[in-house]
PDB file of N, CA and C in Angstrom:
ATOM      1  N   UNK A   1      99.448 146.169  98.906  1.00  0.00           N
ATOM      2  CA  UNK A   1      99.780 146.490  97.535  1.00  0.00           C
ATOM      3  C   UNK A   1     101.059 147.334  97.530  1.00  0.00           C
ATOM      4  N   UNK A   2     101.828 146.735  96.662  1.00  0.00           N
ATOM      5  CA  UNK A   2     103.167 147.686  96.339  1.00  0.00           C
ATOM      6  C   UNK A   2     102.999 148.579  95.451  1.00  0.00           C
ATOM      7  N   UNK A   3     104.234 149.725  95.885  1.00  0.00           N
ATOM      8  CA  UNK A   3     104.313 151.080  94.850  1.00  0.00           C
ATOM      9  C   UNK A   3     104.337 150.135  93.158  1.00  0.00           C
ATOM     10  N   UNK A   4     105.286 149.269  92.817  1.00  0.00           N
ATOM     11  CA  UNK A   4     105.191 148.803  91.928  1.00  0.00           C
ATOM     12  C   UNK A   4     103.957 148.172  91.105  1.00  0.00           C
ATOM     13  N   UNK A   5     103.343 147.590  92.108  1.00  0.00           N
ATOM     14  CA  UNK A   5     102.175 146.948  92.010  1.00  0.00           C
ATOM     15  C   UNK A   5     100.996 148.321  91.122  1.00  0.00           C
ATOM     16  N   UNK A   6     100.828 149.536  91.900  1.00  0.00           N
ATOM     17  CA  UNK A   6     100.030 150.455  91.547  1.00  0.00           C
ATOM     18  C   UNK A   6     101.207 150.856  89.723  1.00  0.00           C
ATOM     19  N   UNK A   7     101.891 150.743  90.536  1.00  0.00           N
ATOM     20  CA  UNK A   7     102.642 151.414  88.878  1.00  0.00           C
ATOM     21  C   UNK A   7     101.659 150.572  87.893  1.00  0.00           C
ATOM     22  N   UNK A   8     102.262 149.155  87.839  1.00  0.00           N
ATOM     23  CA  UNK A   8     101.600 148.494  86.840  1.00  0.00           C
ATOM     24  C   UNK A   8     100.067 148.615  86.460  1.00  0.00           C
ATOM     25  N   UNK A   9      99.546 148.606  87.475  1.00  0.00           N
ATOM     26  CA  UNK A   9      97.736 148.736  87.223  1.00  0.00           C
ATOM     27  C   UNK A   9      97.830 150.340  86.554  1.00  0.00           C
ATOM     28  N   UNK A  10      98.404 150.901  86.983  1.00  0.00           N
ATOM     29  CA  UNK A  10      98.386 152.481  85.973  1.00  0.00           C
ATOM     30  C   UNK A  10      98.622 152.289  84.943  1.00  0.00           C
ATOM     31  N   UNK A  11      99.499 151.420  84.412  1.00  0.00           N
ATOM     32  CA  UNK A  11     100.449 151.593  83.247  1.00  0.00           C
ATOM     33  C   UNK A  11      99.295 151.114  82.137  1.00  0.00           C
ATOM     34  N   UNK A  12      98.607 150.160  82.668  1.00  0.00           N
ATOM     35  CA  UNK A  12      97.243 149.560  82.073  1.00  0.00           C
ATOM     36  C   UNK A  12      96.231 150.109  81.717  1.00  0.00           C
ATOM     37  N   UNK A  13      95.734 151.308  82.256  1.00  0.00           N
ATOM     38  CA  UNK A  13      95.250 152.269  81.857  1.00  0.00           C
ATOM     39  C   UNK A  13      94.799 153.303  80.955  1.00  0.00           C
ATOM     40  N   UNK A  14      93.922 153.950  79.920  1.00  0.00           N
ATOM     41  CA  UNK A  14      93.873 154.709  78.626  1.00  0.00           C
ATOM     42  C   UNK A  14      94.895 155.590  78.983  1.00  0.00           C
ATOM     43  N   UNK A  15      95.196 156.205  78.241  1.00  0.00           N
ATOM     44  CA  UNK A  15      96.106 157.970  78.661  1.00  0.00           C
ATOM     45  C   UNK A  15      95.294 158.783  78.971  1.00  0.00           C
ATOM     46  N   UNK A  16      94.157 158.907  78.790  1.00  0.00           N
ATOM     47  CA  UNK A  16      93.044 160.068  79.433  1.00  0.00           C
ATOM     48  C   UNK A  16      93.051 160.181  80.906  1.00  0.00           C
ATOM     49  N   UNK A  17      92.902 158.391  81.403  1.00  0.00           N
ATOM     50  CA  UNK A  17      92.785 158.545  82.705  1.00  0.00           C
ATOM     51  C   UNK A  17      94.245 158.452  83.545  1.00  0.00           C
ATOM     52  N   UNK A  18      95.109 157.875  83.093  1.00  0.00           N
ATOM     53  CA  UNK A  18      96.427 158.354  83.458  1.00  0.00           C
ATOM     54  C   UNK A  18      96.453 160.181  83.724  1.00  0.00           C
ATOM     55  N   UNK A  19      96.231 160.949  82.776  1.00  0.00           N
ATOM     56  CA  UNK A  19      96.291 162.030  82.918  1.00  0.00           C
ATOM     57  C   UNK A  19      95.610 162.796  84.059  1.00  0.00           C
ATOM     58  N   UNK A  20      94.287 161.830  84.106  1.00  0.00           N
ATOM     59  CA  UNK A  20      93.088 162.205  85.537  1.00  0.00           C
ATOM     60  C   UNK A  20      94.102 161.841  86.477  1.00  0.00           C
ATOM     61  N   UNK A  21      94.816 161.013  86.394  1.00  0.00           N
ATOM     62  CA  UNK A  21      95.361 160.164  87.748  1.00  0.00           C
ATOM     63  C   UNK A  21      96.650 161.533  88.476  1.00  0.00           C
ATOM     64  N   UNK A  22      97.282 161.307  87.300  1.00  0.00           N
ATOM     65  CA  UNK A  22      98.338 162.281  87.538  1.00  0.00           C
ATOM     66  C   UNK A  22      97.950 163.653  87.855  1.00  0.00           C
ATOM     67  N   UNK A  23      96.883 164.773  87.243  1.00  0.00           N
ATOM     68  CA  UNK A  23      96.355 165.631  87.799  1.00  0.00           C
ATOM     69  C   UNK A  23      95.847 165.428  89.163  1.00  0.00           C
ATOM     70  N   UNK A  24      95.297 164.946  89.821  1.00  0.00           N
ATOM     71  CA  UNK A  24      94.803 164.262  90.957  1.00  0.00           C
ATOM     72  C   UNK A  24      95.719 163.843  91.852  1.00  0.00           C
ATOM     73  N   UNK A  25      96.618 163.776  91.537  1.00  0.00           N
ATOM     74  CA  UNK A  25      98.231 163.137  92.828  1.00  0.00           C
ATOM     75  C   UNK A  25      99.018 164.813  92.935  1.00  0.00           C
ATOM     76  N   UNK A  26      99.004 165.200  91.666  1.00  0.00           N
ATOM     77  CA  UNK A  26      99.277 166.735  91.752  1.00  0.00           C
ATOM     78  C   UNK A  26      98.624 167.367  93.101  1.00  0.00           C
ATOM     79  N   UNK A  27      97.258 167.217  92.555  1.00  0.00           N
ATOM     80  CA  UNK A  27      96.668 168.315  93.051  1.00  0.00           C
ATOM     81  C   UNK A  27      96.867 168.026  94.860  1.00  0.00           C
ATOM     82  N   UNK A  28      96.698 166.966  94.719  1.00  0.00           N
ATOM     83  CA  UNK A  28      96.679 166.069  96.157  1.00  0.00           C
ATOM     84  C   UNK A  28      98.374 166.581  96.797  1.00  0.00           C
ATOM     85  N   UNK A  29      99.457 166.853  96.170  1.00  0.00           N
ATOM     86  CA  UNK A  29     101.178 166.728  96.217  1.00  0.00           C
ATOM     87  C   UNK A  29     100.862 168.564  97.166  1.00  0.00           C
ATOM     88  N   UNK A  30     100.158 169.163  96.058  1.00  0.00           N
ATOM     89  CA  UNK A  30     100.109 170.605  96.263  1.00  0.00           C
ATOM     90  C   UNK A  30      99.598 170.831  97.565  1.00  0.00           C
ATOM     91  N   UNK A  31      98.665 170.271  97.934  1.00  0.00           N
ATOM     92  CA  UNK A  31      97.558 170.743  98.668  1.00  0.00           C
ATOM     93  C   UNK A  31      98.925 170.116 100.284  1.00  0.00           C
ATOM     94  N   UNK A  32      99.496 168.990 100.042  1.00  0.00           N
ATOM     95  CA  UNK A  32      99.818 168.869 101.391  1.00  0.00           C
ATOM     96  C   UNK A  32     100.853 169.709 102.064  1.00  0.00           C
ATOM     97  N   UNK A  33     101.484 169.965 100.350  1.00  0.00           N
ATOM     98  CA  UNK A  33     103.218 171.069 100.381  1.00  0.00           C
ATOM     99  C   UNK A  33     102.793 172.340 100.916  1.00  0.00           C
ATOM    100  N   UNK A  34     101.114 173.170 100.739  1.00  0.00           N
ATOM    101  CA  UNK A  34     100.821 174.482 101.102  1.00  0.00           C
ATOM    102  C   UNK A  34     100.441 174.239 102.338  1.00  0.00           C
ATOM    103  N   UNK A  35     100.638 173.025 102.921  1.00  0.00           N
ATOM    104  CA  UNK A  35      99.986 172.958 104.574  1.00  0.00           C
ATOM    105  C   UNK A  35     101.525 173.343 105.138  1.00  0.00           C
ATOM    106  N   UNK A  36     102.676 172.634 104.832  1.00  0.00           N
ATOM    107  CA  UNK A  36     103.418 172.402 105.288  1.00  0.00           C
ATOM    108  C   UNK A  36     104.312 173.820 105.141  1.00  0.00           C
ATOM    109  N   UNK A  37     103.714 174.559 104.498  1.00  0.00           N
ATOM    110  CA  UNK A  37     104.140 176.021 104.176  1.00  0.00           C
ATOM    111  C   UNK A  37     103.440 177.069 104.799  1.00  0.00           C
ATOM    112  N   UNK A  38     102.650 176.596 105.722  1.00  0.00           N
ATOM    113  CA  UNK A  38     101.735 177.847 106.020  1.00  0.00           C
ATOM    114  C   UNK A  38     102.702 177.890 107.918  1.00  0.00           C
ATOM    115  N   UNK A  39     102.555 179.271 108.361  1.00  0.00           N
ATOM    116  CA  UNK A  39     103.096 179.158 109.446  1.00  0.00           C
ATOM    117  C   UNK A  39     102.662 178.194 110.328  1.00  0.00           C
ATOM    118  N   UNK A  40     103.617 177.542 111.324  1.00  0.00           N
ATOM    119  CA  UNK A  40     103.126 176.794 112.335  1.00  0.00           C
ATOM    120  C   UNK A  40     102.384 177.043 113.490  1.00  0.00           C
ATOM    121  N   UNK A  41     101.116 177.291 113.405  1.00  0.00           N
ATOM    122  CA  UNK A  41     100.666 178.199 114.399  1.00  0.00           C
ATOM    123  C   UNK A  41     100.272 177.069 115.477  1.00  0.00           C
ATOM    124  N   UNK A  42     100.219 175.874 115.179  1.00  0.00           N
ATOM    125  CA  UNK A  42     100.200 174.596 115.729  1.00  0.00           C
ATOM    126  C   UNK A  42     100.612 173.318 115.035  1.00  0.00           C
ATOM    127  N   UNK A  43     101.342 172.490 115.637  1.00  0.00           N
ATOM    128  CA  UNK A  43     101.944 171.336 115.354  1.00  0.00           C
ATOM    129  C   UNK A  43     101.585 169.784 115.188  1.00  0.00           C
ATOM    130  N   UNK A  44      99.676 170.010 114.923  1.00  0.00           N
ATOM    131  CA  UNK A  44      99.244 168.890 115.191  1.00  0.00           C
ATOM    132  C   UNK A  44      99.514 167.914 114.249  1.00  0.00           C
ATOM    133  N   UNK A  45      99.512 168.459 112.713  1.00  0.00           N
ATOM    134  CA  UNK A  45      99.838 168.560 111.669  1.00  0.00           C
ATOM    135  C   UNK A  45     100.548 168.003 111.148  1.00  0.00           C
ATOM    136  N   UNK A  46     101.777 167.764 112.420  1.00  0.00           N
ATOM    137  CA  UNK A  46     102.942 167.519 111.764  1.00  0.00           C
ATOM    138  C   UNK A  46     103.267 165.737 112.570  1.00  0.00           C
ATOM    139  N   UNK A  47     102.329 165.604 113.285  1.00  0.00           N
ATOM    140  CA  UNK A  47     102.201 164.503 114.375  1.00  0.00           C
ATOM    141  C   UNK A  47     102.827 162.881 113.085  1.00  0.00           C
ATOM    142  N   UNK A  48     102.205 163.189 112.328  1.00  0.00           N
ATOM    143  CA  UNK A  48     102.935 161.840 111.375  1.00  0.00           C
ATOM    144  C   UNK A  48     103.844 161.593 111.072  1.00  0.00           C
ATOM    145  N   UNK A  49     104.882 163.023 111.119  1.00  0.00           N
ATOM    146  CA  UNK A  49     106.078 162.618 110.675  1.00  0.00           C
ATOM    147  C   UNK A  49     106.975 161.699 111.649  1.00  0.00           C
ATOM    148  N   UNK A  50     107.718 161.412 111.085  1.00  0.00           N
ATOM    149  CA  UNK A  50     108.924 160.537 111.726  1.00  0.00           C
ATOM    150  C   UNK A  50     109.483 161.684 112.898  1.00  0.00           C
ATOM    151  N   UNK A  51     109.738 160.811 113.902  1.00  0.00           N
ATOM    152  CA  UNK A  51     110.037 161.608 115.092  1.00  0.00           C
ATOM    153  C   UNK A  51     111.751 162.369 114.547  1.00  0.00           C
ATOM    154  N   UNK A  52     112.268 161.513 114.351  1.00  0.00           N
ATOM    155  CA  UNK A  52     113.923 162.408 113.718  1.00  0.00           C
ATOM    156  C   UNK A  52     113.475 163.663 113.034  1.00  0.00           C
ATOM    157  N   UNK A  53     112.747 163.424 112.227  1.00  0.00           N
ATOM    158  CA  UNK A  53     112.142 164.721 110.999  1.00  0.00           C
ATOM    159  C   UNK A  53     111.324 165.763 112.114  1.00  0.00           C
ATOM    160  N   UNK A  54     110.707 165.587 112.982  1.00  0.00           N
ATOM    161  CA  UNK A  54     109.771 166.323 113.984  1.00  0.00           C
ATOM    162  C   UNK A  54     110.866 166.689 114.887  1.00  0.00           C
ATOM    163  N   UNK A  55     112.253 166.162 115.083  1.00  0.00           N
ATOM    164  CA  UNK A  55     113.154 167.030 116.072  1.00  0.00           C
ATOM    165  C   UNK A  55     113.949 168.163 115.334  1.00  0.00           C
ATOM    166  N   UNK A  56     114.167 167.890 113.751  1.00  0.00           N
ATOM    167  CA  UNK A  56     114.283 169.203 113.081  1.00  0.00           C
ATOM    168  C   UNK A  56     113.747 170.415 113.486  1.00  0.00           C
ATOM    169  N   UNK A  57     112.409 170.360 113.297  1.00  0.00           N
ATOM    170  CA  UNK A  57     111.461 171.533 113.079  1.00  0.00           C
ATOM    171  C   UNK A  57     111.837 172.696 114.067  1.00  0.00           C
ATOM    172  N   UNK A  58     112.026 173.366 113.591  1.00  0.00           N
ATOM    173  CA  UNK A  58     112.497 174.979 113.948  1.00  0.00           C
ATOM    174  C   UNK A  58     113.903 175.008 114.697  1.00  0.00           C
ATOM    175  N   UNK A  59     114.960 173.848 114.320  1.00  0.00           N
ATOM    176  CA  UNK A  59     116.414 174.206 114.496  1.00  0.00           C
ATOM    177  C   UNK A  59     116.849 175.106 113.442  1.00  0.00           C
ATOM    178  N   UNK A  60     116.144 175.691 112.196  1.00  0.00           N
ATOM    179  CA  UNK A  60     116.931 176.913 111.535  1.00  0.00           C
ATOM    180  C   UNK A  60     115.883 177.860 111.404  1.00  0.00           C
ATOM    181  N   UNK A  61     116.416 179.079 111.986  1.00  0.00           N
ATOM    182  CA  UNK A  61     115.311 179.725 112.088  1.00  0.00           C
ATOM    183  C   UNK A  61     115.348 181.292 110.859  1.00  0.00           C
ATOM    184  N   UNK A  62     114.804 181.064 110.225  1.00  0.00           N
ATOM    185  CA  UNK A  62     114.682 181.868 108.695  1.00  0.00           C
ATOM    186  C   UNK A  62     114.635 183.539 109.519  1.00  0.00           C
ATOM    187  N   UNK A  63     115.456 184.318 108.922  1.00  0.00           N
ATOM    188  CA  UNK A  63     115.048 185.800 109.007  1.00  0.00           C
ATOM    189  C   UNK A  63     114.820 186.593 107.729  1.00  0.00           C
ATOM    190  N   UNK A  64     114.039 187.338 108.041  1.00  0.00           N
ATOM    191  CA  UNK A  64     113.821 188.672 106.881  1.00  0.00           C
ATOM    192  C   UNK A  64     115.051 188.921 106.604  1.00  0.00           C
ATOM    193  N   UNK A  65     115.394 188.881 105.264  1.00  0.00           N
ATOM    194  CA  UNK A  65     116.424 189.683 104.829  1.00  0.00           C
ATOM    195  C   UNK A  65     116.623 189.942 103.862  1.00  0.00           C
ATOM    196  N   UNK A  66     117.228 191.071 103.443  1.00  0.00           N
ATOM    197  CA  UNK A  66     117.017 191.746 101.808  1.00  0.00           C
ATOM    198  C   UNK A  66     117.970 190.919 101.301  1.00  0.00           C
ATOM    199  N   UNK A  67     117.697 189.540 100.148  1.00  0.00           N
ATOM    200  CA  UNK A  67     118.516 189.434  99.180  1.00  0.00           C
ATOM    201  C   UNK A  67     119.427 190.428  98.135  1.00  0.00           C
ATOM    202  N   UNK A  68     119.076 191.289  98.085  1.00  0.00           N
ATOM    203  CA  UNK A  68     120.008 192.497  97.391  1.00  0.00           C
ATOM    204  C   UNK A  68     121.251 192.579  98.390  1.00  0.00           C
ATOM    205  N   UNK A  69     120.553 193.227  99.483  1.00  0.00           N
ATOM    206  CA  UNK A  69     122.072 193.984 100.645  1.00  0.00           C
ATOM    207  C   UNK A  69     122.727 192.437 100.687  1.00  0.00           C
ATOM    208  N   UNK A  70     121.949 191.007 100.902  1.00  0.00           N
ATOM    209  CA  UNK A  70     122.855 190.168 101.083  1.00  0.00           C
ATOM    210  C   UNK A  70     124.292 189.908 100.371  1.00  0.00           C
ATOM    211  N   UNK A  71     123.718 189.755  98.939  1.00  0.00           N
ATOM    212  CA  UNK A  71     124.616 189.753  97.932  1.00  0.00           C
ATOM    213  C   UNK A  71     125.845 191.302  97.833  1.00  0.00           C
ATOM    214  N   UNK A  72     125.230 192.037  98.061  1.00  0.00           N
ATOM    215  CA  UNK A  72     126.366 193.156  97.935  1.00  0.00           C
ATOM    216  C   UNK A  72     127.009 193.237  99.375  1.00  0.00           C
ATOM    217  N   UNK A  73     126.860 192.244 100.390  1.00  0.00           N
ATOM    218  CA  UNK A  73     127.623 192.357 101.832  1.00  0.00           C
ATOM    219  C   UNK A  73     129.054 190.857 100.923  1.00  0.00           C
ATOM    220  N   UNK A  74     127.777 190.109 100.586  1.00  0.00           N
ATOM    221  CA  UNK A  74     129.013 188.552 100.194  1.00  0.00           C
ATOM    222  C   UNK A  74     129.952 189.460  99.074  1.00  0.00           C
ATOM    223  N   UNK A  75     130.043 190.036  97.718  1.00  0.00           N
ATOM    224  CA  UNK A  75     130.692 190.820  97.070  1.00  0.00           C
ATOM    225  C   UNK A  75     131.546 191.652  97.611  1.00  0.00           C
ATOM    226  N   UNK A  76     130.962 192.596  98.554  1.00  0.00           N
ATOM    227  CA  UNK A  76     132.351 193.478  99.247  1.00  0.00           C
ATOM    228  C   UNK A  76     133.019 192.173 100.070  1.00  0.00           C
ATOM    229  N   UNK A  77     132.488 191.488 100.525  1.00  0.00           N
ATOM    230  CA  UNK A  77     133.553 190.591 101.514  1.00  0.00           C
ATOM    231  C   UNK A  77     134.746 190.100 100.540  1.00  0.00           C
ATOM    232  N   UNK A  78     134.148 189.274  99.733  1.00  0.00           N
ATOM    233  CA  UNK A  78     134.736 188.270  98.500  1.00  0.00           C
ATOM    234  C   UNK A  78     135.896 189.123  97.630  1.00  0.00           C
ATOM    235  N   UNK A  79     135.375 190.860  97.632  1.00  0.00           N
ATOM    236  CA  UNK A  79     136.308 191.397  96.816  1.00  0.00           C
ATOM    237  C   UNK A  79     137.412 192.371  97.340  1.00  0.00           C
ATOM    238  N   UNK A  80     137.460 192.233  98.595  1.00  0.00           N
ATOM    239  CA  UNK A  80     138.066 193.049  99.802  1.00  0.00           C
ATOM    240  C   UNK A  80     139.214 193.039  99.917  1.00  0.00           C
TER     241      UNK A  80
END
């Protein structure tokens, strides 16, 4: 079955249950985005992705840093 294919059988649908449908892909959208947000304390998780997308993972590595001092380091630079 194609993405299109499901489109149409939705489209067919009351609006009540469209609305079930769409709450339900939500909830389903959310639930996989807070996995993918939680630290990596293991990588099993991530075993589906496409291997290109899995050689990303942890080439940028995020630090603590005060958005305030950031902005007033880029400002003195910018206005120097």
């Amino acid at each position: 079955m194609t993405l299109q294919d499901i489109q149409n059988q939705a489209l067919q649908l009351p609006i009540g249950e469209r609305w079930r449908l769409v709450q339900s892909l939500l909830r389903s959208i959310q639930q996989e985005t807070l996995a993918f947000s939680l630290p990596l304390s293991n990588t099993s998780s991530l075993t589906g992705l496409d291997p290109w997308t899995q050689s990303l993972i942890g080439v940028i590595k995020l630090g603590i840093e005060d958005p305030t001092e950031s902005y007033v380091d880029y400002l003195e630079e910018k206005y120097s």
